[in-house]
N, C-alpha and C. Protein backbone atom coordinates (compact mmCIF):
# COMPACT_ATOMS: atom_id res chain seq x y z
N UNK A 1 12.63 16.67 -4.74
CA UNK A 1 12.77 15.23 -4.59
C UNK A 1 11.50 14.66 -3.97
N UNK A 2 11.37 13.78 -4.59
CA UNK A 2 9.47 12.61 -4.00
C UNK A 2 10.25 11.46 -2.67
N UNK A 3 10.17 11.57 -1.71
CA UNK A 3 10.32 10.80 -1.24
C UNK A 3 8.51 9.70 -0.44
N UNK A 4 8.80 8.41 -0.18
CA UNK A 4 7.68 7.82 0.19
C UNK A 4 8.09 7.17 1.62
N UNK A 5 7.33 7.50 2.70
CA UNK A 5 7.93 6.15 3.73
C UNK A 5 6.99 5.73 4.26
N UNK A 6 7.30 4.50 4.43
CA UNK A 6 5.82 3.09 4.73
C UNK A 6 6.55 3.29 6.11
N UNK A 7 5.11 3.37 7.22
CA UNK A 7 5.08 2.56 8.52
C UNK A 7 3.74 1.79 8.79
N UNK A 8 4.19 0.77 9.74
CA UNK A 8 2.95 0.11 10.48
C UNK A 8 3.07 -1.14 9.81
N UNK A 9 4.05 -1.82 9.48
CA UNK A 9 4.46 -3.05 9.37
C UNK A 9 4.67 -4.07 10.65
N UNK A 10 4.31 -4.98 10.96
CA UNK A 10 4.60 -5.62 12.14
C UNK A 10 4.39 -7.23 11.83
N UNK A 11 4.78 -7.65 13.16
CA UNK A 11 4.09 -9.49 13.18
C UNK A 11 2.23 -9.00 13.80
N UNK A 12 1.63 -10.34 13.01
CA UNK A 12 0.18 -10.45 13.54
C UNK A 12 -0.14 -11.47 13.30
N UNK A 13 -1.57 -11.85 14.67
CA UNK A 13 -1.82 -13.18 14.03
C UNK A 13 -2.72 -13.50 12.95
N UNK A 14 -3.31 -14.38 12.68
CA UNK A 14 -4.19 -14.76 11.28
C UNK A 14 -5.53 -14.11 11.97
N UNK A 15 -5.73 -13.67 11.36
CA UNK A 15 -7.14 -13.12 11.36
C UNK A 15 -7.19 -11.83 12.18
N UNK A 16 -5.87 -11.16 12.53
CA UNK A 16 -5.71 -9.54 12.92
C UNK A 16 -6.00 -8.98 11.74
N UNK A 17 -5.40 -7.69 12.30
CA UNK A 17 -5.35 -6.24 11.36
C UNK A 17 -4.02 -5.62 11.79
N UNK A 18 -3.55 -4.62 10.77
CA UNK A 18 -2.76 -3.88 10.72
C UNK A 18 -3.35 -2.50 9.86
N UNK A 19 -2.61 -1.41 9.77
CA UNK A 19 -2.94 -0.24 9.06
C UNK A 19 -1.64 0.15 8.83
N UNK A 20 -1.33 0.30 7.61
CA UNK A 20 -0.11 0.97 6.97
C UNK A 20 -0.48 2.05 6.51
N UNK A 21 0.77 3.17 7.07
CA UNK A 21 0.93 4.34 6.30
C UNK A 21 1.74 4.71 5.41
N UNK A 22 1.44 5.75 4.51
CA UNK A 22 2.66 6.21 3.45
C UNK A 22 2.36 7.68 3.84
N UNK A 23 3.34 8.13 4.22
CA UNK A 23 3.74 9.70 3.96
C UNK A 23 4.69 10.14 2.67
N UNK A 24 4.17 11.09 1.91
CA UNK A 24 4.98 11.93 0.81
C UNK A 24 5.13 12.94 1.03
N UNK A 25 6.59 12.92 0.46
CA UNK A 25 7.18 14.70 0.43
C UNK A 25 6.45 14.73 -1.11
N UNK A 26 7.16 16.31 -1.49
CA UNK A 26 6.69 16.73 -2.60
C UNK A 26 5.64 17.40 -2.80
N UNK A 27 5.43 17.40 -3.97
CA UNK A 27 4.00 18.06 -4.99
C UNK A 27 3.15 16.96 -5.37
N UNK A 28 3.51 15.95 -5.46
CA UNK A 28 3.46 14.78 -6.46
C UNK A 28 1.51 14.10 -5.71
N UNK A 29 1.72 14.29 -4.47
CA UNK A 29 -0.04 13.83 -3.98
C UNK A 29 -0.75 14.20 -4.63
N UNK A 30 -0.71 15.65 -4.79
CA UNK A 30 -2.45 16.22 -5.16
C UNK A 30 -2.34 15.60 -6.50
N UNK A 31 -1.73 14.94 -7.23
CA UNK A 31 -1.83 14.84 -8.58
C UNK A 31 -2.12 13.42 -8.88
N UNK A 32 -0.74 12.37 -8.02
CA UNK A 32 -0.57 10.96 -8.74
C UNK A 32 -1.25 9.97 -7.88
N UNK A 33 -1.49 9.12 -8.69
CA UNK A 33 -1.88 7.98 -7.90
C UNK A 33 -1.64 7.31 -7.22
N UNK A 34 -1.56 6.94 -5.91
CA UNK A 34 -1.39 6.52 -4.93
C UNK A 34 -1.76 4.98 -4.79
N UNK A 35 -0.73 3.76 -4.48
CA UNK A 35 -0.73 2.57 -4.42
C UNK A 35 0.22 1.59 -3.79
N UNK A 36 -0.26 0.59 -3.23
CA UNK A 36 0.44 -0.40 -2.78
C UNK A 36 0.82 -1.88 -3.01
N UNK A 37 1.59 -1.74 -3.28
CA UNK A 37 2.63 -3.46 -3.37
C UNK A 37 3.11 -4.27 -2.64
N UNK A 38 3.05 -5.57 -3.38
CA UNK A 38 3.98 -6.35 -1.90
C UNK A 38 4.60 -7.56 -2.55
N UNK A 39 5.85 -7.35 -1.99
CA UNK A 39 6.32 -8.81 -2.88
C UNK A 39 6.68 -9.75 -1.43
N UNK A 40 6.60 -11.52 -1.66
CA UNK A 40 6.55 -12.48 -0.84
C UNK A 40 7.76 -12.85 -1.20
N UNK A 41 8.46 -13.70 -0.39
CA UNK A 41 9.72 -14.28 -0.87
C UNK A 41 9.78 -15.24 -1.67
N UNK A 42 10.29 -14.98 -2.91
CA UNK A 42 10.76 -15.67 -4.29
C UNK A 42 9.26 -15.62 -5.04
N UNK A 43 8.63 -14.60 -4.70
CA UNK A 43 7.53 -14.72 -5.92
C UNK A 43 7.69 -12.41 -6.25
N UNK A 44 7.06 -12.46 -7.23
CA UNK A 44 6.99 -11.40 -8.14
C UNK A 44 6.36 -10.12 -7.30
N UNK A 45 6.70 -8.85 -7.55
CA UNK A 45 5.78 -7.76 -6.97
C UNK A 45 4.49 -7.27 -7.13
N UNK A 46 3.83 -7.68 -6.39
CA UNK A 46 1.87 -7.39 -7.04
C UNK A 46 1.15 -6.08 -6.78
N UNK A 47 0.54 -5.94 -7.45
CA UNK A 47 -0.22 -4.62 -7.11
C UNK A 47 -1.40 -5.28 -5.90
N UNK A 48 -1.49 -4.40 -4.82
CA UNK A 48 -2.19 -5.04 -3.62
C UNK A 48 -3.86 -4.08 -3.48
N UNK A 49 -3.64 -2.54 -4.41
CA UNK A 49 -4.57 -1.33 -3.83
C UNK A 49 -4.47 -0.40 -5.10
N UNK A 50 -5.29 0.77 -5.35
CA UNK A 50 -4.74 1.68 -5.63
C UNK A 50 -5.40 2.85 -5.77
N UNK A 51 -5.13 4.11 -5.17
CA UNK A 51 -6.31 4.97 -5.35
C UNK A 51 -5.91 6.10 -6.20
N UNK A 52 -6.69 6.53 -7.05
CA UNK A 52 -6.82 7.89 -8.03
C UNK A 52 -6.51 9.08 -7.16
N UNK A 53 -6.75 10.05 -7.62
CA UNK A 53 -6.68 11.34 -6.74
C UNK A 53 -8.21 11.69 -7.21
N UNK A 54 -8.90 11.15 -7.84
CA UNK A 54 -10.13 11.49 -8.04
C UNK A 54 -11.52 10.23 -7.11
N UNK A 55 -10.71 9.42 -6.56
CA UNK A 55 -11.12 8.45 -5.73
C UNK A 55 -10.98 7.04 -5.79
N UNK A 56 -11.25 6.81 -7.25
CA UNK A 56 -11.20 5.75 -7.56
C UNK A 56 -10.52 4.77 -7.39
N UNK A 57 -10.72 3.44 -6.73
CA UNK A 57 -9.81 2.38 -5.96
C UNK A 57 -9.88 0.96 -6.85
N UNK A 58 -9.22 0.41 -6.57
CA UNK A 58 -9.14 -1.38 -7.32
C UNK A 58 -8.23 -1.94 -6.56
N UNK A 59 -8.62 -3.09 -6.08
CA UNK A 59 -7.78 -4.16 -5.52
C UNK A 59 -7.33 -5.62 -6.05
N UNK A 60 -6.76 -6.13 -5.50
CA UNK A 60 -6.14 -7.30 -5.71
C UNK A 60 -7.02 -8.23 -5.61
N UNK A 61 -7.53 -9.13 -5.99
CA UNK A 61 -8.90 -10.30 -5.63
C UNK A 61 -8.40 -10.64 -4.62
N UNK A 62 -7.08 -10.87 -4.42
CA UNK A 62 -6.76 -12.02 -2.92
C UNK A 62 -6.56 -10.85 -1.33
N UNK A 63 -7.42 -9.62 -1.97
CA UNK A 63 -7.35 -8.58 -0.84
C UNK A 63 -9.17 -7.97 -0.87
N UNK A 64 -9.56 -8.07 -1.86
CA UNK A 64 -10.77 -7.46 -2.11
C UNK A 64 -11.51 -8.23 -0.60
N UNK A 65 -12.14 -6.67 -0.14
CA UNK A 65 -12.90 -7.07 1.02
C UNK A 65 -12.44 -7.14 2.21
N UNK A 66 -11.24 -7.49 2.31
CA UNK A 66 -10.50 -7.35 3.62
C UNK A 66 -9.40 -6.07 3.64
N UNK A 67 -8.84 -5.55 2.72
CA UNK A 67 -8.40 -4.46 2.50
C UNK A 67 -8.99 -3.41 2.19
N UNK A 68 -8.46 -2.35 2.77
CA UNK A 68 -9.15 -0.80 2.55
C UNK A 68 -7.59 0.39 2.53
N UNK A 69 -8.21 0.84 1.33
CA UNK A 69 -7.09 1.94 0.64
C UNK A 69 -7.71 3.29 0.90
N UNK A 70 -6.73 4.20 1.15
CA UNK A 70 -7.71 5.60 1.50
C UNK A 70 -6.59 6.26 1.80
N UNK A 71 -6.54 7.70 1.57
CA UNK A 71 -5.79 8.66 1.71
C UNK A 71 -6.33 10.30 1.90
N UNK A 72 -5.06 10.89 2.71
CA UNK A 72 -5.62 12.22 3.37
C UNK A 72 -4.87 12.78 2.67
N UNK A 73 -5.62 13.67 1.48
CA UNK A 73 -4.50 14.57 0.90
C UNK A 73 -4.44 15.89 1.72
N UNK A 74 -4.58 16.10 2.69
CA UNK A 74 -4.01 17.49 3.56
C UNK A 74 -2.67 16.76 4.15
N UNK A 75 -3.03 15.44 4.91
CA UNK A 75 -1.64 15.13 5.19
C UNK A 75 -0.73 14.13 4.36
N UNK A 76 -1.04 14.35 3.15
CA UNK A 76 -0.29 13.63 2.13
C UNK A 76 0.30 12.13 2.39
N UNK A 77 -0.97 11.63 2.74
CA UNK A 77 -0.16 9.96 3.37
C UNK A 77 -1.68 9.44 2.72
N UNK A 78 -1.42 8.10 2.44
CA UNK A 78 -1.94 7.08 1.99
C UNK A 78 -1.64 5.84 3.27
N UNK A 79 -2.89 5.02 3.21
CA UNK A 79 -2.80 4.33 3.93
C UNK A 79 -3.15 3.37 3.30
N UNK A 80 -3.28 1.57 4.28
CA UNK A 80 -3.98 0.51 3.86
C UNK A 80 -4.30 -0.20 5.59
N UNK A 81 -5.27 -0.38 5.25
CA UNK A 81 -6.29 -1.23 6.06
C UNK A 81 -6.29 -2.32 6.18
N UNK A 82 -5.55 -3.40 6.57
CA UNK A 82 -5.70 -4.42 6.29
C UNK A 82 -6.12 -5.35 7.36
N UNK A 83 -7.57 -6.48 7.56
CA UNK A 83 -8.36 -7.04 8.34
C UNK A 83 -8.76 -8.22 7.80
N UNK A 84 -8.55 -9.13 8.75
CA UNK A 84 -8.79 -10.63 8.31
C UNK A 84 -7.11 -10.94 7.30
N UNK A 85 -6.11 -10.60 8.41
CA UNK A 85 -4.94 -10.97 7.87
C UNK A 85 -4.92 -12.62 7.83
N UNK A 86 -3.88 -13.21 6.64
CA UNK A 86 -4.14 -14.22 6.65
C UNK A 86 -2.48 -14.84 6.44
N UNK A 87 -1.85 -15.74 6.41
CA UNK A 87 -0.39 -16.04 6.33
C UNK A 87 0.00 -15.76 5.53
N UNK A 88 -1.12 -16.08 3.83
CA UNK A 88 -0.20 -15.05 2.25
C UNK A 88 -0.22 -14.16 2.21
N UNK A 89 -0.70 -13.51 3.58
CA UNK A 89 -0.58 -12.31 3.25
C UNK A 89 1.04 -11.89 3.64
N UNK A 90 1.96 -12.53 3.99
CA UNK A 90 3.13 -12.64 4.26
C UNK A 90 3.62 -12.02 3.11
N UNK A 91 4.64 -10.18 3.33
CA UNK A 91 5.33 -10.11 2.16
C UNK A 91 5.94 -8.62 2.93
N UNK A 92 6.99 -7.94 2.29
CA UNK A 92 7.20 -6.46 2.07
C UNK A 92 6.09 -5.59 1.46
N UNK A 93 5.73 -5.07 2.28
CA UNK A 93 4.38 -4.01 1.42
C UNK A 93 5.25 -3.05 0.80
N UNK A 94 5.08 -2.16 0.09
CA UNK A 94 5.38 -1.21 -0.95
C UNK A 94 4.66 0.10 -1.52
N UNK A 95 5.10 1.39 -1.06
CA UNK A 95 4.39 2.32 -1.13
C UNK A 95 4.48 2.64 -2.54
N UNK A 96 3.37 3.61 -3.33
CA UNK A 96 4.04 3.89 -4.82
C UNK A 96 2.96 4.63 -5.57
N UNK A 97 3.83 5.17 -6.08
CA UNK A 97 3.05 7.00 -6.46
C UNK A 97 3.27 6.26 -8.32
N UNK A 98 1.99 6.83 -8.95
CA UNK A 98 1.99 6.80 -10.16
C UNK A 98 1.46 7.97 -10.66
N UNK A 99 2.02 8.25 -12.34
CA UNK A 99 1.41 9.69 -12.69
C UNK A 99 -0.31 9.43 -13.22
N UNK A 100 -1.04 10.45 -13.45
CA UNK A 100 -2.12 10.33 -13.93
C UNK A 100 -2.37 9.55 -14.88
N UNK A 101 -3.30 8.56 -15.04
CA UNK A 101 -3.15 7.73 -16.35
C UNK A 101 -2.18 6.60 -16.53
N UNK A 102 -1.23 6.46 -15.26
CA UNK A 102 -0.31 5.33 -15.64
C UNK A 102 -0.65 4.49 -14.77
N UNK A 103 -0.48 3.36 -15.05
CA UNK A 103 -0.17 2.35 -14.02
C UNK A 103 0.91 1.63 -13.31
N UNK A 104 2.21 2.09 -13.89
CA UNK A 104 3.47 1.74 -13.45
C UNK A 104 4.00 2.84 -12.62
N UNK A 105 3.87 2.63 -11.68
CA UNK A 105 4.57 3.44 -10.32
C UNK A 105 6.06 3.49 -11.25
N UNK A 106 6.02 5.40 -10.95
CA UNK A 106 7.39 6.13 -10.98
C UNK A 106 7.91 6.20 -9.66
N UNK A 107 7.47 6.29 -8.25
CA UNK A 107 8.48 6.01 -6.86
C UNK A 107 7.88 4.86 -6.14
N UNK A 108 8.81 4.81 -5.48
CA UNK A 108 8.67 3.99 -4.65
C UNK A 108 8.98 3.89 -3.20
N UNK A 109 8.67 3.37 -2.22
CA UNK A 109 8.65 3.64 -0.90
C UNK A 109 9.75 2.38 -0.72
N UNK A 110 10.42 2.69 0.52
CA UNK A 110 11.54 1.43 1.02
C UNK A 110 10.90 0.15 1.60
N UNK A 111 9.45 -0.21 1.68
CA UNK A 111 9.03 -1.11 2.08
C UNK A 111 9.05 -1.44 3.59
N UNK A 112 8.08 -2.07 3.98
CA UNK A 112 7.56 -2.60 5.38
C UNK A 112 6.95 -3.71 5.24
N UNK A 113 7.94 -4.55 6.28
CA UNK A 113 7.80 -6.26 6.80
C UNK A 113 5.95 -6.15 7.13
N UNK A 114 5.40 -6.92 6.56
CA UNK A 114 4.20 -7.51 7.21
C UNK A 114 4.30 -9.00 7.42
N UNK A 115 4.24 -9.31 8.81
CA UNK A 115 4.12 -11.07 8.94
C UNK A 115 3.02 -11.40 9.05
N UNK A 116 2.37 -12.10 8.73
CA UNK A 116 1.36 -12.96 9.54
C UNK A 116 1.49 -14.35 9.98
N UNK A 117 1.07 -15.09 11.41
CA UNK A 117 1.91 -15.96 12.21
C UNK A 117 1.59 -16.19 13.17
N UNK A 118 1.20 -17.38 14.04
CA UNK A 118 0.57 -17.62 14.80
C UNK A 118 2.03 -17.83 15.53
C-alpha cells in the first residue's frame, strides 16, 4: 500500500514562509514523480510543483520563484518551500505521486490547511 502524509501546514502572515513535507511509504519514490497541489475554496485543484526522480522541476507561474520543490529520496519525503507567502496562496496543499511519464497523480496525500492572513 502507497500511503502519502503532508505536514507543515499552518496560519502565516503575507510575506512569511512555510515548508511542507510529504513522507511515503512504499516502493513508489525511487521511481514516481513527486508533486504538489492545492485547491482554494470553490475553485479547481492546481498543480503548484513537481519533481522527476531524475530532477527535473516545473512550477505554477503564480509560485515560480517563491516556491521551492525538492526531495530526499533516502528519506522518501518531498517537500515545498514556500516564501513570500501571499493570501492566494490560501488553499489545502496536496501531496501526489505520479508514475514515470504521467502527469496525473495516481495517490494522493490527505492534504494540509495553508492560510495566509494578517
Amino acid at each position: 500500500q502507497v500511503q502519502l502524509v503532508e505536514s507543515g501546514g499552518g496560519l502565516v502572515q503575507p510575506g512569511g514562509s512555510l515548508r511542507l513535507s510529504c513522507a511515503a511509504s512504499g516502493s513508489i519514490f525511487s521511481v514516481f514523480t513527486m508533486g504538489w497541489y492545492r485547491q482554494a475554496p470553490g475553485k479547481q485543484r492546481e498543480m503548484v510543483a513537481r519533481n522527476t526522480i531524475g530532477g527535473s522541476t516545473n512550477y505554477a507561474d503564480s509560485v515560480q520563484g517563491r516556491f521551492t520543490i525538492s526531495r530526499d529520496n533516502a528519506k522518501k519525503t518531498v517537500y515545498l518551500q514556500m516564501n513570500s507567502l501571499k493570501p492566494e496562496d490560501t488553499a489545502v496543499y496536496y501531496c501526489a505521486a505520479m508514475p514515470p511519464g504521467v502527469m496525473v497523480p495516481r495517490y494522493w496525500g490527505q492534504g494540509t490547511q495553508v492560510t495566509v492572513s494578517s
